[in-house]
N, C-alpha and C. Protein backbone atom coordinates (compact mmCIF):
# COMPACT_ATOMS: atom_id res chain seq x y z
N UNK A 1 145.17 402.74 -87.46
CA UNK A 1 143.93 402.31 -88.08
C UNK A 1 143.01 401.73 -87.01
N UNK A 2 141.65 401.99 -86.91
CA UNK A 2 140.91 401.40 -86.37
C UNK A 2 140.44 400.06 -86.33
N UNK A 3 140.28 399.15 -85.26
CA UNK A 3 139.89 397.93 -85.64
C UNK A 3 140.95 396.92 -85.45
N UNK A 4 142.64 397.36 -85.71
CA UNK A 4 143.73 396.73 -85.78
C UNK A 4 144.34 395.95 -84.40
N UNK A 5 143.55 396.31 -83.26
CA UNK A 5 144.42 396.09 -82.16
C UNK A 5 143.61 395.52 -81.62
N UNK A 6 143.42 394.53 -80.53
CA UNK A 6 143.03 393.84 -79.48
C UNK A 6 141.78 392.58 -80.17
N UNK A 7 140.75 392.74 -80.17
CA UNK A 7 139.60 391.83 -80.53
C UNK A 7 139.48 392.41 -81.92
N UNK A 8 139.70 393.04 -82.57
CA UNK A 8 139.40 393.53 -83.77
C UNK A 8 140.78 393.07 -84.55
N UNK A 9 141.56 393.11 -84.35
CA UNK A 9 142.90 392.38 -84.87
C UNK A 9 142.66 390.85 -85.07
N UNK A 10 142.23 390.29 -83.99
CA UNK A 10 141.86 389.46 -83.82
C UNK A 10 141.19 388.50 -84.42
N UNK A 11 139.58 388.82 -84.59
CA UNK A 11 138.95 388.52 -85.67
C UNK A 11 139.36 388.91 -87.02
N UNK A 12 139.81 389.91 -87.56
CA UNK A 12 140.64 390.34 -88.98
C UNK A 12 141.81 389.13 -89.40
N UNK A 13 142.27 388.98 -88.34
CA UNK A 13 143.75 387.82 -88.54
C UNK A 13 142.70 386.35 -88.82
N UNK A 14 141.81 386.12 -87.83
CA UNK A 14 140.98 384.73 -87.69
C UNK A 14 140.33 384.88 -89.59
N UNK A 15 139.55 385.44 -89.85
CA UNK A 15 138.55 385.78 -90.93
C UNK A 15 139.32 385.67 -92.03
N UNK A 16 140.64 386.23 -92.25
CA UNK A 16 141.53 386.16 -93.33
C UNK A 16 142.06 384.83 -93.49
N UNK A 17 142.60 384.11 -92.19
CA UNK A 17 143.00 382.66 -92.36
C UNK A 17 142.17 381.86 -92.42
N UNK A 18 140.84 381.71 -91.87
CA UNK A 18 139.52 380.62 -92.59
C UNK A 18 139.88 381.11 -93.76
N UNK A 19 139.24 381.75 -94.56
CA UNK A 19 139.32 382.33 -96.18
C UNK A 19 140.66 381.94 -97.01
N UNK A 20 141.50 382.22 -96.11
CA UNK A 20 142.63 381.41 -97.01
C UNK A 20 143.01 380.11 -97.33
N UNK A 21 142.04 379.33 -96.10
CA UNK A 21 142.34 377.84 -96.06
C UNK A 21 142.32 376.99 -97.19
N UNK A 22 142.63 376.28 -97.82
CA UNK A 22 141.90 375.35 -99.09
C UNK A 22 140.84 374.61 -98.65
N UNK A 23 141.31 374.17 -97.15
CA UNK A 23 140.06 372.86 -96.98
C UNK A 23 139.02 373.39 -96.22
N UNK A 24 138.38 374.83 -96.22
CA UNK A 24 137.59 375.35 -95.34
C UNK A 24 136.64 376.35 -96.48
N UNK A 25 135.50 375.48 -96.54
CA UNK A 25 134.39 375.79 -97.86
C UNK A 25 133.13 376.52 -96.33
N UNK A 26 133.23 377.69 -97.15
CA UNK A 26 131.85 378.71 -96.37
C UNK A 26 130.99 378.76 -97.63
N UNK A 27 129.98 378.21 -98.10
CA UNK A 27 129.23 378.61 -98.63
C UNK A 27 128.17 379.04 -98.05
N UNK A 28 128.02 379.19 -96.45
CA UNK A 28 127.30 380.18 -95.34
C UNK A 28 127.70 381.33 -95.31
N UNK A 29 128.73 381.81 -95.60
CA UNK A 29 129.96 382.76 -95.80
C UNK A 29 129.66 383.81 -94.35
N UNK A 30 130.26 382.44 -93.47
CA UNK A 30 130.50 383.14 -91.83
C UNK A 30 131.64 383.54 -91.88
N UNK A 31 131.34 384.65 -90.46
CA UNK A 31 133.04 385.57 -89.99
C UNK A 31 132.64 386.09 -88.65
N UNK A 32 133.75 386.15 -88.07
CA UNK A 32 133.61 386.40 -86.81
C UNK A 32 133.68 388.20 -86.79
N UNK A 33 132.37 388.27 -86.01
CA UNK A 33 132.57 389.81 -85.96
C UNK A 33 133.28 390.56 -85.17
N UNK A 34 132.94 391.69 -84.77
CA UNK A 34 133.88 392.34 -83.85
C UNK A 34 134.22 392.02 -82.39
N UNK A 35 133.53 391.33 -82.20
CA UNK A 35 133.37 390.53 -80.67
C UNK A 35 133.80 388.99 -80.57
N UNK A 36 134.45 388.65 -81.57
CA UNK A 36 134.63 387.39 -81.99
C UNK A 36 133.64 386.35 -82.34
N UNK A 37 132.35 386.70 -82.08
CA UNK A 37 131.29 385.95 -82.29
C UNK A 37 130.55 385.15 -83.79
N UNK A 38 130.49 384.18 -84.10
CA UNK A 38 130.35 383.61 -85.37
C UNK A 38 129.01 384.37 -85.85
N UNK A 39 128.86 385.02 -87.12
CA UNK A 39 128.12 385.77 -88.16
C UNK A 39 127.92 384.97 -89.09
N UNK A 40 126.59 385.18 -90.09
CA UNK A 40 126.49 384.67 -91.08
C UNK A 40 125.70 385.71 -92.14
N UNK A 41 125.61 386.11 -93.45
CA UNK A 41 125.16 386.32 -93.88
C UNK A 41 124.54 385.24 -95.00
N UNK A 42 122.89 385.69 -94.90
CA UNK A 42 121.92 384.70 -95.22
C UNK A 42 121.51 384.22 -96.89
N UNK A 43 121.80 385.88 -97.39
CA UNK A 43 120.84 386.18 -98.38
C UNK A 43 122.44 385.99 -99.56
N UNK A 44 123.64 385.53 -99.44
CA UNK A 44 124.99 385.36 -100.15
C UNK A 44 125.14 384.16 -100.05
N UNK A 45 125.32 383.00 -101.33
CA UNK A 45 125.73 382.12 -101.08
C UNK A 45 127.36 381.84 -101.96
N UNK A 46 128.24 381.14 -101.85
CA UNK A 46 129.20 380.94 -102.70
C UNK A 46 129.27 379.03 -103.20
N UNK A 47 128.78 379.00 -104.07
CA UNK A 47 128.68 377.45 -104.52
C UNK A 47 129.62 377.67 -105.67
N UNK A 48 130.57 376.27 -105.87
CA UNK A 48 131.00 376.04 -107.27
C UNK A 48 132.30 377.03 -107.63
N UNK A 49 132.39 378.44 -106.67
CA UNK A 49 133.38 379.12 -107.27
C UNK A 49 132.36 380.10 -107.75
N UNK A 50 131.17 380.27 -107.65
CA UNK A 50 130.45 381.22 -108.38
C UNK A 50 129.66 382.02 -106.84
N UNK A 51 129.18 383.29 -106.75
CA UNK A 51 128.03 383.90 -105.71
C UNK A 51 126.65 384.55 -106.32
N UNK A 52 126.40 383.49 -105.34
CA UNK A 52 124.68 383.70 -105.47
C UNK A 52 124.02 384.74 -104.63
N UNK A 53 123.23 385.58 -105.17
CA UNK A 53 122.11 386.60 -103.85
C UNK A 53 120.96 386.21 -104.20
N UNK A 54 120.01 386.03 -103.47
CA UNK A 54 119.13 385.68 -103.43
C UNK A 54 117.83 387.13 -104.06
N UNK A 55 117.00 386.75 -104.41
CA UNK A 55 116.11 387.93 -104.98
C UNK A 55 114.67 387.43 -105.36
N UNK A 56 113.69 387.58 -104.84
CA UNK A 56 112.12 387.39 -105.42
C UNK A 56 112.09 385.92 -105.37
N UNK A 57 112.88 385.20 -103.81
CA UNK A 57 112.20 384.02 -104.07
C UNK A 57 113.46 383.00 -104.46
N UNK A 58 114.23 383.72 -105.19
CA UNK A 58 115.00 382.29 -105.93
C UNK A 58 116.74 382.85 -105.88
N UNK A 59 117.19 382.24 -106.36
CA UNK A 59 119.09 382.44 -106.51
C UNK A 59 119.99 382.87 -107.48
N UNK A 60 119.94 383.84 -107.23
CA UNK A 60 120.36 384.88 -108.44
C UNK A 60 122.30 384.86 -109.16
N UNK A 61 122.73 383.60 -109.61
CA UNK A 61 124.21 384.23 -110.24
C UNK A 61 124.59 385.30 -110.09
N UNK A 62 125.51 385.58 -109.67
CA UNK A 62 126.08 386.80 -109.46
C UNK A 62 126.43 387.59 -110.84
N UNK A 63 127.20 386.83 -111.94
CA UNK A 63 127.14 387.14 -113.27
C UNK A 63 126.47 387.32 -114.19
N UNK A 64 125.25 387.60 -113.86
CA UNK A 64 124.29 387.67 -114.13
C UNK A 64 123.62 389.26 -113.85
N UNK A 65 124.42 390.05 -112.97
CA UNK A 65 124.08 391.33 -112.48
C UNK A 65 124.59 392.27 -113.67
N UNK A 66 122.93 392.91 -114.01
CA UNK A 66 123.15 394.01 -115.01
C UNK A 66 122.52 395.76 -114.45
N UNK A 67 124.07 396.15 -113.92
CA UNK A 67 123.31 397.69 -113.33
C UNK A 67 121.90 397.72 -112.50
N UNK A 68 121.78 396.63 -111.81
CA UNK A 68 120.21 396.55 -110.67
C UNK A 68 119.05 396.07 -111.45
N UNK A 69 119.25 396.26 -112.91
CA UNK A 69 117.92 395.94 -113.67
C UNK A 69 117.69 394.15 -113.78
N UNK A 70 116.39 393.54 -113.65
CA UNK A 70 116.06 392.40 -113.56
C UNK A 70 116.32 391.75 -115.26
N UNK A 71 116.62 390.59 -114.83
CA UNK A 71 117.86 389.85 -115.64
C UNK A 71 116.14 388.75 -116.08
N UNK A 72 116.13 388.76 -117.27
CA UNK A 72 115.22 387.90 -117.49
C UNK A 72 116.13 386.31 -118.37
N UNK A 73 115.50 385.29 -117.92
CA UNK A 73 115.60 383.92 -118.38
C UNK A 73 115.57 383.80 -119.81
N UNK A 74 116.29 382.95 -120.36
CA UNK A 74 116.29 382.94 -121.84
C UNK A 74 115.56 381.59 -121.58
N UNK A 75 115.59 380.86 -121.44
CA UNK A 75 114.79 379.44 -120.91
C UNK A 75 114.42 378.88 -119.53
N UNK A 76 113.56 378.41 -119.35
CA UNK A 76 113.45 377.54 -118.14
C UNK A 76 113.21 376.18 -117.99
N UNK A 77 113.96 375.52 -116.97
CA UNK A 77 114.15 374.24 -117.32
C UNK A 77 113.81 373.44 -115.84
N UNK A 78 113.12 372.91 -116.00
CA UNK A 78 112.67 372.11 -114.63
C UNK A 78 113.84 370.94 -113.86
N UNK A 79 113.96 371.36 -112.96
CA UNK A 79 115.15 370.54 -111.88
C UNK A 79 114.39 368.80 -112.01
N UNK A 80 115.01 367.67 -112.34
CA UNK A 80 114.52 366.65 -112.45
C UNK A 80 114.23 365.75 -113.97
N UNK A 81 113.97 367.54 -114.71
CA UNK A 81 113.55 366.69 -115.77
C UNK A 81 114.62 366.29 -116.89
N UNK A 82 114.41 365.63 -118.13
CA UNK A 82 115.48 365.52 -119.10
C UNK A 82 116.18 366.44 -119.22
N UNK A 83 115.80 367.60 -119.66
CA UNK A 83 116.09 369.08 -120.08
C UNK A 83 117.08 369.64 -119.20
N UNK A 84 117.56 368.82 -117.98
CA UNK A 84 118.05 369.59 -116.68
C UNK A 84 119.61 369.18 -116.96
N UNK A 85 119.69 367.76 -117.64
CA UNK A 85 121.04 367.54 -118.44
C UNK A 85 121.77 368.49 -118.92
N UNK A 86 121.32 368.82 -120.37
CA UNK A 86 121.91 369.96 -120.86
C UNK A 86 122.71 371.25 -120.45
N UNK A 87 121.69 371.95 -118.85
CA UNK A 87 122.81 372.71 -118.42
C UNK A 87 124.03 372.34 -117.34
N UNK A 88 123.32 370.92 -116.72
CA UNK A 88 124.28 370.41 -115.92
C UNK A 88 125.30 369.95 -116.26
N UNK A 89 125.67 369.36 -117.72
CA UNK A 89 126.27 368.70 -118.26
C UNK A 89 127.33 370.16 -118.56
N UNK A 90 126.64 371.22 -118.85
CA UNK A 90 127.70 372.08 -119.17
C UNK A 90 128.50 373.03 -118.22
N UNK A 91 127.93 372.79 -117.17
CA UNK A 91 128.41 373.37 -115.82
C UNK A 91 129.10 372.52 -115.40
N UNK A 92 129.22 371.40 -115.38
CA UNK A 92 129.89 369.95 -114.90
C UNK A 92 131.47 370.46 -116.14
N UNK A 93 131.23 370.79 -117.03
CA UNK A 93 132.32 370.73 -117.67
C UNK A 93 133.57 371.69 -117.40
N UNK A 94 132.60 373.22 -116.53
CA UNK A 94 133.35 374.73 -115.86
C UNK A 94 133.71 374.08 -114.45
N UNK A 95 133.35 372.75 -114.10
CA UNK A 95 133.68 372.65 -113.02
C UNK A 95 132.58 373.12 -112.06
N UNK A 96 131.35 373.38 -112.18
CA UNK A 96 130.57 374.52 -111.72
C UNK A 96 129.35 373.51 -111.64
N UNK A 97 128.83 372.59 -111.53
CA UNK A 97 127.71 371.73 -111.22
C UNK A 97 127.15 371.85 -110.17
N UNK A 98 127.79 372.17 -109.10
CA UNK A 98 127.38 372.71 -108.04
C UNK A 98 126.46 373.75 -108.22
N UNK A 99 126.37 374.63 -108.94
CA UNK A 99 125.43 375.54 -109.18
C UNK A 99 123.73 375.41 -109.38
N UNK A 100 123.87 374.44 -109.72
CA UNK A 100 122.16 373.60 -109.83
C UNK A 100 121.89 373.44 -108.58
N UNK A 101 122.59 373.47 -107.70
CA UNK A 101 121.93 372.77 -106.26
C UNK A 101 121.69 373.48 -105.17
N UNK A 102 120.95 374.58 -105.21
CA UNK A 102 120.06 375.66 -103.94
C UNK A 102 119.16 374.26 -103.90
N UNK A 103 118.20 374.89 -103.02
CA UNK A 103 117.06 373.78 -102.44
C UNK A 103 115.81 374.61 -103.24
N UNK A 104 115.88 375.97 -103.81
CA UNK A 104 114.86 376.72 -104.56
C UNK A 104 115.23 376.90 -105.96
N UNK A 105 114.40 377.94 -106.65
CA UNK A 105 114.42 378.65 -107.80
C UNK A 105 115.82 378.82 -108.02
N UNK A 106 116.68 378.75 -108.83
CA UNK A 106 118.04 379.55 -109.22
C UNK A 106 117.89 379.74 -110.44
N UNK A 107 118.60 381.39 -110.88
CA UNK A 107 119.16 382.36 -112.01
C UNK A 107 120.32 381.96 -112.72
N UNK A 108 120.86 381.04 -113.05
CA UNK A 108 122.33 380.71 -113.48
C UNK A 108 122.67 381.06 -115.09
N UNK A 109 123.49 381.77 -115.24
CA UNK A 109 124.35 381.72 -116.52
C UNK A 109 124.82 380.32 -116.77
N UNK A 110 124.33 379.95 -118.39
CA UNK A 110 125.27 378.43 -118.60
C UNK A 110 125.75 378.88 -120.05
N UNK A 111 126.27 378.78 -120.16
CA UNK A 111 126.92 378.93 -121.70
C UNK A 111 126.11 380.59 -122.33
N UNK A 112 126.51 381.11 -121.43
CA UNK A 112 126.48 382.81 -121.66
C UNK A 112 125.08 383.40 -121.44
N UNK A 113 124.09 382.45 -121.51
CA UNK A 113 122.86 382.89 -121.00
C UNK A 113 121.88 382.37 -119.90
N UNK A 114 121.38 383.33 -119.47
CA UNK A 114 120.55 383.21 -118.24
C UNK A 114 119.47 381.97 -118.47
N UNK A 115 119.76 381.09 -117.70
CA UNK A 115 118.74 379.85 -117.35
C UNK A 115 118.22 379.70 -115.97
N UNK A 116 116.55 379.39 -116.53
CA UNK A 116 116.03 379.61 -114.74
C UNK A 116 115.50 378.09 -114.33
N UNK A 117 116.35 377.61 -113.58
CA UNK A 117 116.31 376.33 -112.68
C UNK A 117 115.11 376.04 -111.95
N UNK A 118 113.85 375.75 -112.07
CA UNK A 118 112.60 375.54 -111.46
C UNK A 118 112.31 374.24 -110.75
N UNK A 119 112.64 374.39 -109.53
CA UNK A 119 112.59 373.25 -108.56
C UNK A 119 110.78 372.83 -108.23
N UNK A 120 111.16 371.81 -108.21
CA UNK A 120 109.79 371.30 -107.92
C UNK A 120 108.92 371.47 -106.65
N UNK A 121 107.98 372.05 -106.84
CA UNK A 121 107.24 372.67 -105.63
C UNK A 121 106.62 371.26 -104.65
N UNK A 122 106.61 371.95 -103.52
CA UNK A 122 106.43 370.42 -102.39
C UNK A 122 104.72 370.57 -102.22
């Protein structure tokens, strides 16, 4: 197999044991590439146990992906305000609270439907 022997073994063996670690959280979700050199991909995040891609600006749930077609919001709820309880409180309960917290816009599923997280513009 290609890739298996020398620096490519290498990084494959390294990349698999970060990932396996318990106490080693990538939500940068770096790997050493073929040269051993640290990589990151930008536009993937992993918060909470859940992955985010980024799309038009804001942070798209991964569970939330329907065949490429754009996933519209059943509500939107402003980051800060009262209203921001409700889904935090229920993501806090999946263990998943973490999910409220990009620094932008986020797409999140909370109790089966799409909620759009509207951070406050600077």
């Amino acid at each position: 197999m290609a890739g298996r022997s020398g620096l490519g073994a290498v990084n494959q063996s390294m990349n698999v044991m970060s990932q396996m670690t318990p106490s080693n959280l990538s939500c940068w979700n770096t790997f050493l590439d073929e040269q051993t050199n640290r990589a990151a991909i930008s536009n993937v995040r992993q918060i909470s146990g859940m992955a985010f891609y980024q799309r038009d600006n804001r942070w798209v749930d991964s569970r939330l992906v329907n065949e490429g077609k754009t996933v519209e919001p059943a509500k939107a709820v402003e980051f800060g305000s009262a209203e921001i309880h409700r889904p935090a409180e229920r993501l806090a309960a999946e263990g998943r609270q973490g999910g409220i917290a990009p620094r932008s816009d986020s797409l999140l599923q909370v109790n089966g439907e799409p909620v759009w997280i509207k951070r406050p513009r600077e």
